[in-house]
C-alpha atoms as a PDB file:
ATOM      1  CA  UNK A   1      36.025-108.876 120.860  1.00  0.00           C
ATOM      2  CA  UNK A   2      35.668-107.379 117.557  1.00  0.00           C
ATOM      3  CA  UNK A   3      34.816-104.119 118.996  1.00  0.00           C
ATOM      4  CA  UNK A   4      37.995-104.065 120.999  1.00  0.00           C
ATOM      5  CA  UNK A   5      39.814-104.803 118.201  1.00  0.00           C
ATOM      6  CA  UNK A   6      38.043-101.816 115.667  1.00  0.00           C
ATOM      7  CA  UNK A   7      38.230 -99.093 118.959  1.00  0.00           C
ATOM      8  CA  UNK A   8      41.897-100.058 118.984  1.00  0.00           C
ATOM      9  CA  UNK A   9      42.359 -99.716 115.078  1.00  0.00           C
ATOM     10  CA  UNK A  10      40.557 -96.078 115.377  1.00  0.00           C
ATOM     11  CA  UNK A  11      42.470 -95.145 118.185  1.00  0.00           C
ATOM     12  CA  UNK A  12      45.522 -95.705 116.503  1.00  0.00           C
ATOM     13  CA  UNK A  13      44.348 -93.830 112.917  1.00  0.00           C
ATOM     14  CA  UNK A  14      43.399 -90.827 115.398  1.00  0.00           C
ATOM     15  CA  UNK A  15      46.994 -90.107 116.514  1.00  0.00           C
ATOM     16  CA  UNK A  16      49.051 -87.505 115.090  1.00  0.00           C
ATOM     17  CA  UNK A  17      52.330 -87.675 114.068  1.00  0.00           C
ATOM     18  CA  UNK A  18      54.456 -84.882 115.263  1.00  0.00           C
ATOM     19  CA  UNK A  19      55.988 -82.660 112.612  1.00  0.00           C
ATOM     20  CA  UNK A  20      59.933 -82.371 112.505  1.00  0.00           C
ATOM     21  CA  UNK A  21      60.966 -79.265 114.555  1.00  0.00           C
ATOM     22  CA  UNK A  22      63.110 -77.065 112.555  1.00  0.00           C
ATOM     23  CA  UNK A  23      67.226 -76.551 113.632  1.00  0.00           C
ATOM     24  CA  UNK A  24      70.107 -75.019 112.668  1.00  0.00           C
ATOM     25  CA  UNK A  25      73.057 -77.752 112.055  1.00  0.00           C
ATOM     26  CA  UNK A  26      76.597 -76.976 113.602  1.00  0.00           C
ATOM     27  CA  UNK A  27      79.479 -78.179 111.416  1.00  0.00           C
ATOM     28  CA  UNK A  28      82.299 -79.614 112.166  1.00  0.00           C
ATOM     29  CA  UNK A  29      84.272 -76.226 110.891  1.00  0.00           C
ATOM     30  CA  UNK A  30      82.020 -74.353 112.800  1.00  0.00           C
ATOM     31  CA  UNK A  31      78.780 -73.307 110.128  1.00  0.00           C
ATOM     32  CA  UNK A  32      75.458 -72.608 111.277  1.00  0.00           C
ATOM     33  CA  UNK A  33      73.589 -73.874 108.337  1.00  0.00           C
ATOM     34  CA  UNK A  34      69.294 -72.965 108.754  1.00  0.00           C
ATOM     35  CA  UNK A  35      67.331 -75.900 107.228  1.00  0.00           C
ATOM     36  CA  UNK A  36      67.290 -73.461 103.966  1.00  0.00           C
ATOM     37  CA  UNK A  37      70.588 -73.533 103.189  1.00  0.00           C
ATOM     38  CA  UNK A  38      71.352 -75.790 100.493  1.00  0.00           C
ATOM     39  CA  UNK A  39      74.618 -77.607 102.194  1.00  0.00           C
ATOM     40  CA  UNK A  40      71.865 -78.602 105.722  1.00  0.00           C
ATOM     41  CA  UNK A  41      70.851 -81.819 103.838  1.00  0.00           C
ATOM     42  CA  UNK A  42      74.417 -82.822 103.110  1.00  0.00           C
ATOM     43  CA  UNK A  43      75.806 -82.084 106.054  1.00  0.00           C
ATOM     44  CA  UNK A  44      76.452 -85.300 107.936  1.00  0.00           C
ATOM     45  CA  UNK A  45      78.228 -84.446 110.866  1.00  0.00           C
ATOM     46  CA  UNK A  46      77.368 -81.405 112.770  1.00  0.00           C
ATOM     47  CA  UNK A  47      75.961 -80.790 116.295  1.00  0.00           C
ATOM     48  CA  UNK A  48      72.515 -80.192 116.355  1.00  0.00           C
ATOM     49  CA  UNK A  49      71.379 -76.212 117.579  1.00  0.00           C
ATOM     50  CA  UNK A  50      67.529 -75.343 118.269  1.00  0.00           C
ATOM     51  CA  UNK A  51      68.088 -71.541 116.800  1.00  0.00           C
ATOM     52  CA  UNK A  52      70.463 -69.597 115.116  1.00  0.00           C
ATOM     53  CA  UNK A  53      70.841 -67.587 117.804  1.00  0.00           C
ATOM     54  CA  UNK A  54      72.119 -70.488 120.013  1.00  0.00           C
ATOM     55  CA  UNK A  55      74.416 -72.244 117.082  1.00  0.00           C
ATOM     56  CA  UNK A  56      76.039 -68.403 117.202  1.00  0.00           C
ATOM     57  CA  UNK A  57      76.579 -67.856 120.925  1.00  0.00           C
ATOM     58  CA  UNK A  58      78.013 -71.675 121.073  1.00  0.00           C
ATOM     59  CA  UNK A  59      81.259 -70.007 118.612  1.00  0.00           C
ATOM     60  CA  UNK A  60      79.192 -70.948 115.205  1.00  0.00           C
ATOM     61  CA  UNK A  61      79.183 -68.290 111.912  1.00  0.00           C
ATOM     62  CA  UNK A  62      76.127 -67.741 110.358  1.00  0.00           C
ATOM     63  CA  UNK A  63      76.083 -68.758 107.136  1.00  0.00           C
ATOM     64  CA  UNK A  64      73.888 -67.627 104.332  1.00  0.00           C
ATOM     65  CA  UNK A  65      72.857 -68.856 101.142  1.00  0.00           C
ATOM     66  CA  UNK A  66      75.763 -68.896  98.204  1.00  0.00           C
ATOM     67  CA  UNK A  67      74.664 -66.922  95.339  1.00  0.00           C
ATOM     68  CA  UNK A  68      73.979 -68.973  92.036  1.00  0.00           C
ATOM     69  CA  UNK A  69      76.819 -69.661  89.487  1.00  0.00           C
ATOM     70  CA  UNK A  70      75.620 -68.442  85.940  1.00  0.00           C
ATOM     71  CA  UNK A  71      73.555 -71.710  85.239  1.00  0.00           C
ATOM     72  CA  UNK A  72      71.555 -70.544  88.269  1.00  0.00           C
ATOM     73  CA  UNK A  73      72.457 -73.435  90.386  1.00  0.00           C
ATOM     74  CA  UNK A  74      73.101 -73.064  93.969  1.00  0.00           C
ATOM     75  CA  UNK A  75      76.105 -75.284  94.126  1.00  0.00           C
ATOM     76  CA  UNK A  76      76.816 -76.956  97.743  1.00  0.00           C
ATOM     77  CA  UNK A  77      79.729 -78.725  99.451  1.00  0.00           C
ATOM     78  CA  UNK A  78      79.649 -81.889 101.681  1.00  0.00           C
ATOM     79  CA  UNK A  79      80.622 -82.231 105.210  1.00  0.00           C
ATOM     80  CA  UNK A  80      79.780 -85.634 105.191  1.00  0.00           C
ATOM     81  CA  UNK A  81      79.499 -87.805 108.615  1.00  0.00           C
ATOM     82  CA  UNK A  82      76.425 -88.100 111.452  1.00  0.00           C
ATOM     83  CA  UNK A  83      74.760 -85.999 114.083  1.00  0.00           C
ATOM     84  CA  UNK A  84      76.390 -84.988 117.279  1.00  0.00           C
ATOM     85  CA  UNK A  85      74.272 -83.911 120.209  1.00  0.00           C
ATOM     86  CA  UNK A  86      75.542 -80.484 122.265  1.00  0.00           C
END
């Protein structure tokens, strides 16, 4: 019984958790923000793209980094809101 038990523990400390796959958000006015861009992490609702390439051809712009204000700060809006699937 106790071996059960210690093949099923090892089992389980084997298994791999799958890393995140990278995507490019959709927002709501239409912004294909890359995981780099400082506004992905804020942006709440947005419809969810595997590549650039796809958030473009679905009517997205691509949208690149802003360039830092004098302090050096990248400064980012909200779009608030949750995922949408498309």
């Amino acid at each position: 019984m106790i071996g059960v038990f210690v093949g099923i523990v090892l089992a389980g400390a084997t298994g791999h958790v799958a890393a995140a796959e990278p995507f490019v958000k959709k927002s709501l006015d239409g912004a294909c923000l890359p995981m780099s861009h400082p506004e992905f992490y804020e942006t709440k609702i947005y419809v969810r793209k595997n590549t650039m390439q796809e958030c473009v051809a679905s009517g997205g712009k691509e949208e690149h980094e802003p360039p830092p204000d004098e302090d050096g700060e990248v400064q980012a809006a909200s779009s608030g809101g949750s995922a949408v699937n498309g």
